[in-house]
C-alpha atoms as a PDB file:
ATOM      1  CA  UNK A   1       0.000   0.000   0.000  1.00  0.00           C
ATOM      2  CA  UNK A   2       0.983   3.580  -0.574  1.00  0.00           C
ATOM      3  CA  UNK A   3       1.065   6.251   2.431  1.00  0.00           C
ATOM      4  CA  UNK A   4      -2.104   7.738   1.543  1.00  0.00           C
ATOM      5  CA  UNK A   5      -3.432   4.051   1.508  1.00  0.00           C
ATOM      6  CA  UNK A   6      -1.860   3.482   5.048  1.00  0.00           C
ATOM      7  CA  UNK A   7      -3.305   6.815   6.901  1.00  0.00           C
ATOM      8  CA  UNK A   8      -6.506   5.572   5.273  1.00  0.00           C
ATOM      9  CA  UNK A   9      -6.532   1.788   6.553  1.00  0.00           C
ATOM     10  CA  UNK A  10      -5.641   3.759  10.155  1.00  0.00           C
ATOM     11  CA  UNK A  11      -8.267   4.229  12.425  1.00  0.00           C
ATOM     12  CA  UNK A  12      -8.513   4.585  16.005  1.00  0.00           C
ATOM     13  CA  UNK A  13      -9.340   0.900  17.044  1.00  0.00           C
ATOM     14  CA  UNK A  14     -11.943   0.570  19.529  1.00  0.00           C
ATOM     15  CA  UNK A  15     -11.665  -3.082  19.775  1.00  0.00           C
ATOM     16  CA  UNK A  16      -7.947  -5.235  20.172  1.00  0.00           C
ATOM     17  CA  UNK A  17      -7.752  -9.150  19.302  1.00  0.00           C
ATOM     18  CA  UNK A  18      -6.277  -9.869  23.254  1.00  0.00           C
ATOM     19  CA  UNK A  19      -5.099 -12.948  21.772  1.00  0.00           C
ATOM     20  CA  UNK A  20      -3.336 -11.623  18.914  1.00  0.00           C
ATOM     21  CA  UNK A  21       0.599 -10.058  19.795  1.00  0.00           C
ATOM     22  CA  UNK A  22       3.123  -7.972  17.736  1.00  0.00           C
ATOM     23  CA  UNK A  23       6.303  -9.666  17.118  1.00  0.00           C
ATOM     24  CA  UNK A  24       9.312  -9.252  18.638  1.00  0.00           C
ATOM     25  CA  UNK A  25      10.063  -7.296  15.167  1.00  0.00           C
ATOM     26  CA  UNK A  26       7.601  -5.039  15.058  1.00  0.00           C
ATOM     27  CA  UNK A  27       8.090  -4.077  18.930  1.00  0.00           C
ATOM     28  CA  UNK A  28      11.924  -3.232  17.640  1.00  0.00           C
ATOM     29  CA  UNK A  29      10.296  -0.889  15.131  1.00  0.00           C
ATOM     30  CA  UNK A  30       8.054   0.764  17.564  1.00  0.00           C
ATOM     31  CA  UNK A  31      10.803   1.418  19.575  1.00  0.00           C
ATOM     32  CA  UNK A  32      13.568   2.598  17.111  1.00  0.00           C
ATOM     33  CA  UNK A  33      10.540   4.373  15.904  1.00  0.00           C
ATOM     34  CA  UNK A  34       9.891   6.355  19.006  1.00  0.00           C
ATOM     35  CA  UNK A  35      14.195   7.159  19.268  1.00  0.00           C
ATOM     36  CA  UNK A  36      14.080   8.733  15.681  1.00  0.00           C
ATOM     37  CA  UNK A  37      10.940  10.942  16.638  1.00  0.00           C
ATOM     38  CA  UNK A  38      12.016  14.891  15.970  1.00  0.00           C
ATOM     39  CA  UNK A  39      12.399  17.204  18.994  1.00  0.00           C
ATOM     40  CA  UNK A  40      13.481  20.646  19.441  1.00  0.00           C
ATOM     41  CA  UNK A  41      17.018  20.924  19.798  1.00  0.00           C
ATOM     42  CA  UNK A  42      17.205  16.920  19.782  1.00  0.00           C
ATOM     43  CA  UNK A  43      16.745  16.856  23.786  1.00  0.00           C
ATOM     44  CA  UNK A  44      14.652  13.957  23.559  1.00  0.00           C
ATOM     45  CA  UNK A  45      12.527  15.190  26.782  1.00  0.00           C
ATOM     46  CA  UNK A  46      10.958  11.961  26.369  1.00  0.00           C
ATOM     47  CA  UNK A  47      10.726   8.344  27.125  1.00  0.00           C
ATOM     48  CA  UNK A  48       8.424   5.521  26.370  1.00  0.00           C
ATOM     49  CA  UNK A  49       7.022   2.812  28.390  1.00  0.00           C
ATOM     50  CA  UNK A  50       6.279  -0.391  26.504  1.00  0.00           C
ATOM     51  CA  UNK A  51       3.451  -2.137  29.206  1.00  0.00           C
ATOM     52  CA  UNK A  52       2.638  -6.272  28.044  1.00  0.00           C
ATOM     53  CA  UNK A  53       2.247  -7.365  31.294  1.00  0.00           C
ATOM     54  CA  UNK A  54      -1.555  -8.571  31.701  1.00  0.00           C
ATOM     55  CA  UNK A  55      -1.452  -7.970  35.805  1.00  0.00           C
ATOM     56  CA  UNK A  56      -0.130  -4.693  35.585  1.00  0.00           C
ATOM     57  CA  UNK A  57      -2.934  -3.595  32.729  1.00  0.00           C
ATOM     58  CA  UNK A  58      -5.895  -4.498  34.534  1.00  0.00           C
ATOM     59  CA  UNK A  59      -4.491  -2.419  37.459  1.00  0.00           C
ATOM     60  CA  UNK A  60      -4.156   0.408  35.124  1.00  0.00           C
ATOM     61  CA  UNK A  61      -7.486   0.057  33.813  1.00  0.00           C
ATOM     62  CA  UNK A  62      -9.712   1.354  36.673  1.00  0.00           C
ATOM     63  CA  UNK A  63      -7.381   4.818  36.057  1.00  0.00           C
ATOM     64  CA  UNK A  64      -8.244   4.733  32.403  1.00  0.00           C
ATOM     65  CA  UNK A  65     -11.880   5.347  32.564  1.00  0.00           C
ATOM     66  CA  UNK A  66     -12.027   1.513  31.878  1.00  0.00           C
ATOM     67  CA  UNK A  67     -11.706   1.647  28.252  1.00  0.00           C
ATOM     68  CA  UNK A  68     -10.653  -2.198  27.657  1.00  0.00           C
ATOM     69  CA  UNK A  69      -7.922  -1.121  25.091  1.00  0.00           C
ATOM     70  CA  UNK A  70      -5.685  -0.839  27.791  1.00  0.00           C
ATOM     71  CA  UNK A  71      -6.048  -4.307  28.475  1.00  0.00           C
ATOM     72  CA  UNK A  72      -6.870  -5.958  25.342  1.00  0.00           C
ATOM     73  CA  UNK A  73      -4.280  -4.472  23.699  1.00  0.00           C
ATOM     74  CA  UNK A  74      -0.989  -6.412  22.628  1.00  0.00           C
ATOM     75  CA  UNK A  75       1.424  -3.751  24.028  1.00  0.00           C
ATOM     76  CA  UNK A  76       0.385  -0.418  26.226  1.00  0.00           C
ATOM     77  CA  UNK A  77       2.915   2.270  25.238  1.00  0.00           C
ATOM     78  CA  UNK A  78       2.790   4.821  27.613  1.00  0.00           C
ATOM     79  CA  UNK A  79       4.552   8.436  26.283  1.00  0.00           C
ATOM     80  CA  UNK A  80       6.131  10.239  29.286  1.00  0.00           C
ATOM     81  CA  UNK A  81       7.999  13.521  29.741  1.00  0.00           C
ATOM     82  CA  UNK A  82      11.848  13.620  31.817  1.00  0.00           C
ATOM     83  CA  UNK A  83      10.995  16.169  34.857  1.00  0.00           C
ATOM     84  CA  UNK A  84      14.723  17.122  34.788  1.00  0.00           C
ATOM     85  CA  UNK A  85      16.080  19.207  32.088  1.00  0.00           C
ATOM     86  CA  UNK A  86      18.794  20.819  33.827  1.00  0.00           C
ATOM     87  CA  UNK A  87      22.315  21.851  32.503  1.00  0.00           C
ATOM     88  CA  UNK A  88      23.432  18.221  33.656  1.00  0.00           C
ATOM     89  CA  UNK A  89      21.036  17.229  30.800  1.00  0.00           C
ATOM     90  CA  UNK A  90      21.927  18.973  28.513  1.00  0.00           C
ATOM     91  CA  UNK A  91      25.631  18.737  28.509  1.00  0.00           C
ATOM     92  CA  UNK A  92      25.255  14.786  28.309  1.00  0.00           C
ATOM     93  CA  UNK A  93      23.295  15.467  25.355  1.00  0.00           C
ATOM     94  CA  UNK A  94      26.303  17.581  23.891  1.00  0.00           C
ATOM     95  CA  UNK A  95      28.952  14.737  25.000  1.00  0.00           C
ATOM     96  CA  UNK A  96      26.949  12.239  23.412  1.00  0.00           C
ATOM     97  CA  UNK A  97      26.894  14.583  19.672  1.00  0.00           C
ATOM     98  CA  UNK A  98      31.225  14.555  20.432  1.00  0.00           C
ATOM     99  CA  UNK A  99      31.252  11.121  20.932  1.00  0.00           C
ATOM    100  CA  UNK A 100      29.078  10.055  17.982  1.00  0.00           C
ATOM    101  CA  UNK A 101      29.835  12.702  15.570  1.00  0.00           C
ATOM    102  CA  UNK A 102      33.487  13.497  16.803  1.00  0.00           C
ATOM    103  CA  UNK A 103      32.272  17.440  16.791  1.00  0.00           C
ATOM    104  CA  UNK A 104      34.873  19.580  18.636  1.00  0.00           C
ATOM    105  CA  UNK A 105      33.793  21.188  21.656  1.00  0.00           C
ATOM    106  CA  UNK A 106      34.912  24.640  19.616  1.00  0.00           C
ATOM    107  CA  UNK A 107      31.822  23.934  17.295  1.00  0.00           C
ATOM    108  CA  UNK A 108      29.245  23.140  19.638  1.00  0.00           C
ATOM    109  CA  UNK A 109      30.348  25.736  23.005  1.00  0.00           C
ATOM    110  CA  UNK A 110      28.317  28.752  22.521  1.00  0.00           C
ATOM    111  CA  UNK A 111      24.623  26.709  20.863  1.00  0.00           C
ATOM    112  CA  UNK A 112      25.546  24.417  24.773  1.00  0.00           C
ATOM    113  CA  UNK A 113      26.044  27.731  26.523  1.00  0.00           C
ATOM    114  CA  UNK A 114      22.694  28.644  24.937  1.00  0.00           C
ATOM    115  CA  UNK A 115      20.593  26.093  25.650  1.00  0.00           C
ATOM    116  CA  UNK A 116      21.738  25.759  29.509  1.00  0.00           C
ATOM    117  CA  UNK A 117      21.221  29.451  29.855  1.00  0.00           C
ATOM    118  CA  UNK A 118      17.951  29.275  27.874  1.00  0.00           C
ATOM    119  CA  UNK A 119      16.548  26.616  30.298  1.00  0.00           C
ATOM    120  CA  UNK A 120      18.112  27.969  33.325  1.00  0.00           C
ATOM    121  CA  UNK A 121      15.442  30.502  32.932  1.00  0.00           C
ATOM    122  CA  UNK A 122      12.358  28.720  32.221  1.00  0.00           C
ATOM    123  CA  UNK A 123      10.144  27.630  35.155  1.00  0.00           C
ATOM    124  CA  UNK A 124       9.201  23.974  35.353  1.00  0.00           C
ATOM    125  CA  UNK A 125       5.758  25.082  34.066  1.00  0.00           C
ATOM    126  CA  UNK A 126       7.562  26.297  31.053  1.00  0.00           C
ATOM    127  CA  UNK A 127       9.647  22.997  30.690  1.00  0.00           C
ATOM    128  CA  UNK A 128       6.945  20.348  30.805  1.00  0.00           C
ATOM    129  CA  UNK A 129       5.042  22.166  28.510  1.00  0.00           C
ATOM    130  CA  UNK A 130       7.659  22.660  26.213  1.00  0.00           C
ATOM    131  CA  UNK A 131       8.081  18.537  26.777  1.00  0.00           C
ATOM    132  CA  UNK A 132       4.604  17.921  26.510  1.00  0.00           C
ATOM    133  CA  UNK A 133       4.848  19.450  22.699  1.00  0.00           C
ATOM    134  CA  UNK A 134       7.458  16.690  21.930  1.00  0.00           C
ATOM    135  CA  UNK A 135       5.501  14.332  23.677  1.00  0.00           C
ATOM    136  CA  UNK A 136       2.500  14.817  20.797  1.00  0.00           C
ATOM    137  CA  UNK A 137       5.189  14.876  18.148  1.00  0.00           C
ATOM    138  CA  UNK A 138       6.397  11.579  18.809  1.00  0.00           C
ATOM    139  CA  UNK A 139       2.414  10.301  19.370  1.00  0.00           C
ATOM    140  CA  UNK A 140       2.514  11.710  15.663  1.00  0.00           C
ATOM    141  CA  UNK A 141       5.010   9.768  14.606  1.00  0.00           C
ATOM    142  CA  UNK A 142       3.940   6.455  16.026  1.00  0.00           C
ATOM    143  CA  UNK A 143       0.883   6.578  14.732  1.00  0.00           C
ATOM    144  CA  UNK A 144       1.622   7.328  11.156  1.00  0.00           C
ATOM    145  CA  UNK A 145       4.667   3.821  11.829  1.00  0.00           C
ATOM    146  CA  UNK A 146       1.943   1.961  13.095  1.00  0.00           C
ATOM    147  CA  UNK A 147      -0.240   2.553  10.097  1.00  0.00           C
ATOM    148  CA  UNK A 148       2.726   1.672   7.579  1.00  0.00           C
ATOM    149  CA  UNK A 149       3.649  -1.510   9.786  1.00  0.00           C
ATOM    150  CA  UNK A 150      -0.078  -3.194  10.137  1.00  0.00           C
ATOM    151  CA  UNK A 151      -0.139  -2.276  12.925  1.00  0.00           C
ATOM    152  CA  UNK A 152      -3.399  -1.020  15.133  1.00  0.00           C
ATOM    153  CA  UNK A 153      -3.197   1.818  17.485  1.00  0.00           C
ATOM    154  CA  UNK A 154      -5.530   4.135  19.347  1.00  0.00           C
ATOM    155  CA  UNK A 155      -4.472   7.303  20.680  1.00  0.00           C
ATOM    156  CA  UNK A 156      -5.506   8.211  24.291  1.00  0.00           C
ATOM    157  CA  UNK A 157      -5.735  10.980  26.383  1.00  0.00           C
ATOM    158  CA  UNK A 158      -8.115   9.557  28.763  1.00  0.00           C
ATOM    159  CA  UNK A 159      -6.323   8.348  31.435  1.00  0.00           C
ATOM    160  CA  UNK A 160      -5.627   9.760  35.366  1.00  0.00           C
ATOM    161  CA  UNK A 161      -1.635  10.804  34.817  1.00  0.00           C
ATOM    162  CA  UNK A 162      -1.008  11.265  38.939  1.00  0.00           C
ATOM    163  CA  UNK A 163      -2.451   7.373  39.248  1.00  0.00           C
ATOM    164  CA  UNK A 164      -0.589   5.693  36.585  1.00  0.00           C
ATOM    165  CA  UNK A 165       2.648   7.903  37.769  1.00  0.00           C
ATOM    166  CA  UNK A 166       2.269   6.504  41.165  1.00  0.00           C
ATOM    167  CA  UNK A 167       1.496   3.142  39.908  1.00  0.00           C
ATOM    168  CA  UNK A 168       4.304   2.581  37.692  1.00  0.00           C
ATOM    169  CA  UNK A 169       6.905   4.504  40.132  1.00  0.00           C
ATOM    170  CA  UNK A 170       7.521   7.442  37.142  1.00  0.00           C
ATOM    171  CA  UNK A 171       8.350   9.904  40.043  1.00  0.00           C
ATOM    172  CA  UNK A 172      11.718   7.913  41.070  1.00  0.00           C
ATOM    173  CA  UNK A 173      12.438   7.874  37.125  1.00  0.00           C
ATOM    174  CA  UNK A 174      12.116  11.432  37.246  1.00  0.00           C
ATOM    175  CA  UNK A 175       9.122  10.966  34.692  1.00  0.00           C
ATOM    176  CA  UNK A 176       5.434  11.817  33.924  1.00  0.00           C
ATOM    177  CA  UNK A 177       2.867   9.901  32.297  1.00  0.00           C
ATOM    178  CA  UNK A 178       1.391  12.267  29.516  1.00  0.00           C
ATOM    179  CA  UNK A 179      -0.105   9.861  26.253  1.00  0.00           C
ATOM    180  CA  UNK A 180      -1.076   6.119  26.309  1.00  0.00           C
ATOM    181  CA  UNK A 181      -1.171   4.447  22.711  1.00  0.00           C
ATOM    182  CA  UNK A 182      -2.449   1.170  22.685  1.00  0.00           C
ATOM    183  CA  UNK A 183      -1.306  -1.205  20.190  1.00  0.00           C
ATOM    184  CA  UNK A 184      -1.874  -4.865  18.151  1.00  0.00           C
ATOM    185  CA  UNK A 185      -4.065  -5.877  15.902  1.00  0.00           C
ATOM    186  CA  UNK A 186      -7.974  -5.002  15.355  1.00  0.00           C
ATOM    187  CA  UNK A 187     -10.764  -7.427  16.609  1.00  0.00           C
ATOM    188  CA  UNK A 188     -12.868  -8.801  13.090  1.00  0.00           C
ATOM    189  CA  UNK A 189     -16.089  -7.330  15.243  1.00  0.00           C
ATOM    190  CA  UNK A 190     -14.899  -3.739  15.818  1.00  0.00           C
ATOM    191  CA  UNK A 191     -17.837  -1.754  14.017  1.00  0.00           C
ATOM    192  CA  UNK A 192     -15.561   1.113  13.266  1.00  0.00           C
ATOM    193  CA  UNK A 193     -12.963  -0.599  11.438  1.00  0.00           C
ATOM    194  CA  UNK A 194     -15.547  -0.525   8.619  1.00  0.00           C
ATOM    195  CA  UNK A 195     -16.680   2.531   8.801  1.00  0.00           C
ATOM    196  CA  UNK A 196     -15.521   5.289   6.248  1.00  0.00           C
ATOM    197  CA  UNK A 197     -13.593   8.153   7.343  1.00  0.00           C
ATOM    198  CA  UNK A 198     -14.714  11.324   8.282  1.00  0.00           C
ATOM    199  CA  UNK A 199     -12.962  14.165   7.301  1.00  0.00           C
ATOM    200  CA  UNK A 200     -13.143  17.673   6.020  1.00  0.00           C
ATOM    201  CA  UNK A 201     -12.385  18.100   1.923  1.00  0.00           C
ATOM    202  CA  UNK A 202      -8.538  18.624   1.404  1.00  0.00           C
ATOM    203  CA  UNK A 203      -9.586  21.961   0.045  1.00  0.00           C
ATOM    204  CA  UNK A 204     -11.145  22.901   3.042  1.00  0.00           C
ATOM    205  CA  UNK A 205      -8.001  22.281   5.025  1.00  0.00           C
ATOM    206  CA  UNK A 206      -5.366  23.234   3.502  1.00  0.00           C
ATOM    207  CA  UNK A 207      -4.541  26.835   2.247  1.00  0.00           C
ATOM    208  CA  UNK A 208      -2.307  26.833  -0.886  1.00  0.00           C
ATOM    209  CA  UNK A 209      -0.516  30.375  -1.687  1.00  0.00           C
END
């Protein structure tokens, strides 16, 4: 299938196969996926938690307004935020660019001095919203790898962040729970997976100049 073909197969899947799992493969993909999203300034301000663990879904289903995806799904990914962008953070992002790209510390000083006194100023407000941005980038980007893979998804918002944080330990990780995206494959009785798209006419959308 062609892209256009794959964003149209896509649909928010209401209903998961529970006894149908991705491959070991297609988890890979997911996750090298996820570690090639875009960010600003490539600070990756994000991590993702990959949940297959049936005991630990049903616990997290009472805090996710009981919408069985969680639970039927092959794999929960849960998107996250770090809580922790400090100067410490960012210069192990700049060691890492040396080591991988052998750039000189000469090249890279003054956009490091930037950043660290660019976020030395923000408030954590500021930070985590900044992070939450990414965090819808990469949901983005998932998405659109899950529809090219075969792979079902369903993005979700609807879920009590402070309860799965405190489930799942994110405070000691220094992380919070922002996106869930279940994933696998679609049950054959899902009513919507038939249904036709609904969607504005291209022309209505987008402005050409």
């Amino acid at each position: 299938m062609n892209s256009i073909k794959n964003l149209e197969w896509r649909y928010a899947t209401k209903k998961f196969d529970n006894t149908k799992l991705l491959s070991n493969d297609q988890i890979h993909i997911l996750k090298q996926a996820f570690n090639l999203t875009a960010t600003s300034y490539g600070l990756q301000p994000i991590k993702m938690l990959i949940i297959s663990d049936k005991k630990i879904k049903n616990e997290l289903l009472k805090h996710s307004y009981n919408q069985q995806q969680v639970i039927d799904c092959s794999h929960l990914l849960v998107i996250c935020i770090k809580t922790n962008i400090d100067a410490h953070y960012i210069d192990a992002k700049f060691d890492l660019e040396k080591e991988i790209r052998g750039t000189s510390e000469e090249i890279i000083a003054d956009f490091r001095a930037f950043l660290k006194d660019s976020f030395s100023k923000k408030t954590s407000s500021e930070i985590e919203n900044a992070s939450i941005k990414q965090a819808y980038i990469a949901l983005g980007n998932l998405l659109t790898v899950c529809a090219f893979e075969g792979i079902d998804s369903c993005p979700m918002e609807g879920f009590n962040p402070n309860k799965y944080d405190e489930l799942l330990n994110l405070k000691s990780k220094n992380l919070k729970s922002v996106l869930l995206l279940p994933v696998g494959f679609r049950a054959k009785d899902d009513f919507m997976s038939s249904l036709k798209k609904v969607r504005i006419p291209v022309e209505e959308s987008v402005i050409e100049f």
